[in-house]
Protein backbone atom coordinates (compact mmCIF):
# COMPACT_ATOMS: atom_id res chain seq x y z
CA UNK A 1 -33.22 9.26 -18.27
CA UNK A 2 -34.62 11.78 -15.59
CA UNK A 3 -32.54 12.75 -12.47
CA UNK A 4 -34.69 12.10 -9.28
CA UNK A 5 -33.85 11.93 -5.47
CA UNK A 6 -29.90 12.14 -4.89
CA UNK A 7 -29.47 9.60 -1.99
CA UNK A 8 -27.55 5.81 -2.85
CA UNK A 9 -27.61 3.65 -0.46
CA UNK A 10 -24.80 2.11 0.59
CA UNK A 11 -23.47 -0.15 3.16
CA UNK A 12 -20.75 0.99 5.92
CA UNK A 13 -19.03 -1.90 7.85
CA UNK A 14 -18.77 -1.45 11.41
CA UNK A 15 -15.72 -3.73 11.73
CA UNK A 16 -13.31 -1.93 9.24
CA UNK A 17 -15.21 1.41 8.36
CA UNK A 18 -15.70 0.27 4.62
CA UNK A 19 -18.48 1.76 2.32
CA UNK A 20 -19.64 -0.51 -0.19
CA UNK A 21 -22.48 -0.13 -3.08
CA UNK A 22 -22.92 -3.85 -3.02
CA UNK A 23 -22.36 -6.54 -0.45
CA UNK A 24 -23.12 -10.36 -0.92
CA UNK A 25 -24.15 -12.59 1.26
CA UNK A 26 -24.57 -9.77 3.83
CA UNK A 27 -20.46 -9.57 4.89
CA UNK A 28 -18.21 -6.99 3.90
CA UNK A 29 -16.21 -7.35 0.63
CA UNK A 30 -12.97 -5.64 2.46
CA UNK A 31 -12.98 -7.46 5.77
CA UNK A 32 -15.99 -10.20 5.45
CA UNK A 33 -17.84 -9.00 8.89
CA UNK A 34 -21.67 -9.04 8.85
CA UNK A 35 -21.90 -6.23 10.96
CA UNK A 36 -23.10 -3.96 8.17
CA UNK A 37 -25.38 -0.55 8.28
CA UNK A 38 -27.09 0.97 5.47
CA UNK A 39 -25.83 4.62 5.38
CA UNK A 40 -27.29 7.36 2.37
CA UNK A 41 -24.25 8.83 0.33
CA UNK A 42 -25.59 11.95 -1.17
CA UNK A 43 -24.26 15.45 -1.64
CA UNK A 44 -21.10 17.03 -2.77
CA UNK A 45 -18.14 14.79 -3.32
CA UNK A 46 -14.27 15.40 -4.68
CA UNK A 47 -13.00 14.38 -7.67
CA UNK A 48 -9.94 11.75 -7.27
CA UNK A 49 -9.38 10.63 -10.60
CA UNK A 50 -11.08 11.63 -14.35
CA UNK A 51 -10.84 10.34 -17.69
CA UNK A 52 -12.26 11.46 -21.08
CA UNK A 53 -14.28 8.68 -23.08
CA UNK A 54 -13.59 9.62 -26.96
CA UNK A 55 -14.35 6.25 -28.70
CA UNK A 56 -17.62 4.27 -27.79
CA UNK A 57 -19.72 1.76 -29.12
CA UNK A 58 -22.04 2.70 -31.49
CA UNK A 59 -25.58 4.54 -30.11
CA UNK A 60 -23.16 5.90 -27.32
CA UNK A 61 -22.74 9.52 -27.75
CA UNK A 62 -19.35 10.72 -26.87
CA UNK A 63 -17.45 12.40 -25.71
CA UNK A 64 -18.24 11.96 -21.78
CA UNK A 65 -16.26 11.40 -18.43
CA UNK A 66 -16.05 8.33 -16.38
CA UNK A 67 -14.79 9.41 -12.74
CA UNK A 68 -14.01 8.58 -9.29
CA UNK A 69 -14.85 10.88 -6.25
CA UNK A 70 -14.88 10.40 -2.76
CA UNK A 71 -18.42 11.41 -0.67
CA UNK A 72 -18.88 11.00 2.88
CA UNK A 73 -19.13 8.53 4.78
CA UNK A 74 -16.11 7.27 3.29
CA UNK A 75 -17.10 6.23 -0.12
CA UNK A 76 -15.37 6.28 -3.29
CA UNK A 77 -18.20 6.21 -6.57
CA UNK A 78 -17.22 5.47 -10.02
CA UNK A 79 -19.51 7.18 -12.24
CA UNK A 80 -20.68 9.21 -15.57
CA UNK A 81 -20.46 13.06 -16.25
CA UNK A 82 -21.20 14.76 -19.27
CA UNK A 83 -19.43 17.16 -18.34
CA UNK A 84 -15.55 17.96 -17.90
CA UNK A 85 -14.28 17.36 -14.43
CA UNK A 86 -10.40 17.64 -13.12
CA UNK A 87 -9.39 16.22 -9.91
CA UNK A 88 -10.23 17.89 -7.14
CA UNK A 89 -13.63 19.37 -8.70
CA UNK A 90 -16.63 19.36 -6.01
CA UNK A 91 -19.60 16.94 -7.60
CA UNK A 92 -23.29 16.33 -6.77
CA UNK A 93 -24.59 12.95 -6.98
CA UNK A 94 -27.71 12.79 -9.07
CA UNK A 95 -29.56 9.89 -9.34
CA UNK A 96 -31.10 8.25 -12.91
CA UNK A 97 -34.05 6.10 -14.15
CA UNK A 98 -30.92 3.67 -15.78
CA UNK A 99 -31.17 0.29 -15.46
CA UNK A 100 -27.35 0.00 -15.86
CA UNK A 101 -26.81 3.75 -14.06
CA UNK A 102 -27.89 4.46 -11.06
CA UNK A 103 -26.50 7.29 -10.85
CA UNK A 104 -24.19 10.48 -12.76
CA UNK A 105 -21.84 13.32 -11.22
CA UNK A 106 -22.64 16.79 -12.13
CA UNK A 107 -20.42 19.88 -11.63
CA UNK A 108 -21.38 21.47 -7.79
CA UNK A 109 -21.94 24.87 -8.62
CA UNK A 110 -21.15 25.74 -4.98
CA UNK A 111 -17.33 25.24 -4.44
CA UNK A 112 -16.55 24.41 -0.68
């Protein structure tokens, strides 16, 4: 896995000001407007909620975090750390060559 350009795109809803990874059908999972806008979520983000993984499957090595945290515009990730994060720790989004990750949070070394 190699960590390349840090923009996701996402999609912000017009209508009701959600940010979602993922639409279908082009309408809004939270309201169900089409009026959509791709938007790039990259940067430093806040922790809102952390857990420690201590038992995986085998091949997984362990033990790692699985996350929330909140970037702007508006949107809340879920993803991977290997390293320990507590709510309210500043992240950088990093993208990865995953097929099932797109992406991990990494410690921001500069605290805002």
């Amino acid at each position: 896995m190699t960590a390349t350009a840090p923009a996701i795109e996402m999609f912000a809803c017009a209508s009701c000001s959600a940010v979602h990874l993922e639409v279908l059908n082009g309408r809004c999972p939270s309201c169900g407007s089409a009026d959509l806008a791709p938007v790039a979520v990259e940067g430093s983000g806040r922790v809102a909620s952390a857990t420690t993984v201590r038992l995986a499957p085998p091949g997984v090595d362990v033990p790692y975090v699985i996350a929330y945290a909140d970037f702007e515009p508006g949107a809340r990730l879920l993803g991977r750390s290997e390293s320990p994060l507590d709510i309210g720790d500043a992240v950088r989004l990093v993208r990865v060559d995953d097929p099932v990750e797109r992406f991990r949070f990494i410690p921001d070394e500069v605290r805002p």
